[in-house]
C-alpha atoms as a PDB file:
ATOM      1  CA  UNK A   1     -32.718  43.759  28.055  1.00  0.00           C
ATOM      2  CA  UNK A   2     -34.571  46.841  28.939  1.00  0.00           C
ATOM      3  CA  UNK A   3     -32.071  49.755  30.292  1.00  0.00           C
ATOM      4  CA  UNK A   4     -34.809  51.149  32.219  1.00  0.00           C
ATOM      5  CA  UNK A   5     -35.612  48.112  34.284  1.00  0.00           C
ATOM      6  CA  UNK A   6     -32.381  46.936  37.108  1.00  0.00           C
ATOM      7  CA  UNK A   7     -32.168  44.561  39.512  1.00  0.00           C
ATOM      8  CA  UNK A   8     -30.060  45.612  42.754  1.00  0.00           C
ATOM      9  CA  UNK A   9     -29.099  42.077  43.704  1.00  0.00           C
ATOM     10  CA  UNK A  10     -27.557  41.165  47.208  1.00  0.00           C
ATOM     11  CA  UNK A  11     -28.084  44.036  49.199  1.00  0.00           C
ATOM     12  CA  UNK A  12     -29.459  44.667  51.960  1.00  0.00           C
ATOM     13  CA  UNK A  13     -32.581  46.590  52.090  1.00  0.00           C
ATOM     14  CA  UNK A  14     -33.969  48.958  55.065  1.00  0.00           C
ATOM     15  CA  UNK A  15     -37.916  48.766  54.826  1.00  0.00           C
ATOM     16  CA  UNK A  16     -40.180  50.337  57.728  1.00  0.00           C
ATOM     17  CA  UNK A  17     -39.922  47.462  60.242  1.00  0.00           C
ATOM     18  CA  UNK A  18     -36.949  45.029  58.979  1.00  0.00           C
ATOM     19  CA  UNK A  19     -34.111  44.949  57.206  1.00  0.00           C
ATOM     20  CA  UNK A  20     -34.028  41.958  54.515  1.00  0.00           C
ATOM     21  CA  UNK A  21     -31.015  40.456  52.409  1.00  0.00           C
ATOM     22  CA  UNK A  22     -32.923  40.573  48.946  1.00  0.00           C
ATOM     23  CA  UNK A  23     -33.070  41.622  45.230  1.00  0.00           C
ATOM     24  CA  UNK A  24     -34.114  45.317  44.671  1.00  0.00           C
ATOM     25  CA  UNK A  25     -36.055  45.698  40.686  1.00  0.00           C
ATOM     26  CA  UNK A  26     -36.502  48.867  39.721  1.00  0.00           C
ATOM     27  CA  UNK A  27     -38.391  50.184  36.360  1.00  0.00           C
ATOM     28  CA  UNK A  28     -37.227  53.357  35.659  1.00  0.00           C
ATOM     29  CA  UNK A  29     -38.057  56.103  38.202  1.00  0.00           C
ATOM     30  CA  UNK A  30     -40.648  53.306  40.497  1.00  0.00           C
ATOM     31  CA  UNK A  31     -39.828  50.509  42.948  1.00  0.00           C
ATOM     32  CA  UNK A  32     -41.383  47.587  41.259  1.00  0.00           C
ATOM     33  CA  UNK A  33     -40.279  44.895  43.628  1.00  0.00           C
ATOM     34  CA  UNK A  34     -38.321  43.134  46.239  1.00  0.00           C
ATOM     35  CA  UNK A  35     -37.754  38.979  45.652  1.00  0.00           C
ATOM     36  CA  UNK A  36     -36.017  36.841  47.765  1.00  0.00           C
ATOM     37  CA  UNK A  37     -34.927  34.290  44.434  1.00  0.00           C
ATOM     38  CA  UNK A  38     -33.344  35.188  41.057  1.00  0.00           C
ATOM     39  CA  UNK A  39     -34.339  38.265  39.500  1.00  0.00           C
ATOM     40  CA  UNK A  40     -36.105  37.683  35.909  1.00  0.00           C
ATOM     41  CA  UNK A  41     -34.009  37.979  32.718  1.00  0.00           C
ATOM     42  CA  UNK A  42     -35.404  41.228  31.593  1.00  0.00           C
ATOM     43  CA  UNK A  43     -33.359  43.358  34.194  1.00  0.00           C
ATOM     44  CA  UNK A  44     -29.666  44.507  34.337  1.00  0.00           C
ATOM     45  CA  UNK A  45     -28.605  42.804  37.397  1.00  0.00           C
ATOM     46  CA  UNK A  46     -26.167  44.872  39.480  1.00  0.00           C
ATOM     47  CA  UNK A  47     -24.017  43.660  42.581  1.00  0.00           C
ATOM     48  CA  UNK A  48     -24.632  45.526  45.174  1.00  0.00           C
ATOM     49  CA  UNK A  49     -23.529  43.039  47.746  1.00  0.00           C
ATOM     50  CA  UNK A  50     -22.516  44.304  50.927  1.00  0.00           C
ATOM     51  CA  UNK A  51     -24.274  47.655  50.912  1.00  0.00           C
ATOM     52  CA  UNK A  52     -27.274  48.922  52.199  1.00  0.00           C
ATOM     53  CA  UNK A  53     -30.313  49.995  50.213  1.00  0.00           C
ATOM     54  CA  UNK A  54     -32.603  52.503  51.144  1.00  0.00           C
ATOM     55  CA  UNK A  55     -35.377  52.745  48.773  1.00  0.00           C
ATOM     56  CA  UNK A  56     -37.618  55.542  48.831  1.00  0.00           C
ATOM     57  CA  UNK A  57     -34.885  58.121  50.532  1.00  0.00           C
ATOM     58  CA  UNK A  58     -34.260  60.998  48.171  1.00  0.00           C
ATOM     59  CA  UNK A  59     -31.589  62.416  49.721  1.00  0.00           C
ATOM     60  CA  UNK A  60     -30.283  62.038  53.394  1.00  0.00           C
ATOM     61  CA  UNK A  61     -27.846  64.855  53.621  1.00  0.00           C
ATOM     62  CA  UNK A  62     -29.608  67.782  53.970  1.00  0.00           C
ATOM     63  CA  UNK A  63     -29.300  70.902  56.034  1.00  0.00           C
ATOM     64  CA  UNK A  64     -32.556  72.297  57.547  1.00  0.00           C
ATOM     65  CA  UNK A  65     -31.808  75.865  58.086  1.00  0.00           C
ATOM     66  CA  UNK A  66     -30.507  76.303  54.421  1.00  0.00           C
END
C-alpha cells in the first residue's frame, strides 16, 4: 500500500453544482478521483463519514485586510 495514495471514504463532498455522498482518492498532493463503489486496494482508506469534504479549498479562514 502506497502512503502517498488515500481514499477519503464516506464523506460527503461539495463539488461546483452538487454535493455527493462518495469516496474521495487522492495521490499525493492531486485529486485523482471521486467513485461512488469501493475504493481499489492500493489506497489507505480513511473514514471520514459524516464530514464534509471540500476538495480544492486551501484554506477558508482567511482575513483579507491582513
Amino acid at each position: 500500500m502506497s502512503k502517498r495514495k488515500k481514499a477519503f471514504v464516506g464523506g460527503n463532498i461539495v463539488l461546483p453544482d452538487r454535493t455527493v455522498q462518495a469516496t474521495l482518492l487522492v495521490d499525493g498532493d492531486v485529486i485523482s478521483g471521486i467513485l461512488h463503489g469501493d475504493a481499489p486496494e492500493e489506497y489507505e482508506q480513511i473514514d471520514v463519514t459524516g464530514k464534509v469534504l471540500l476538495p480544492g479549498v486551501i484554506d477558508t479562514h482567511v482575513h483579507i485586510w491582513d
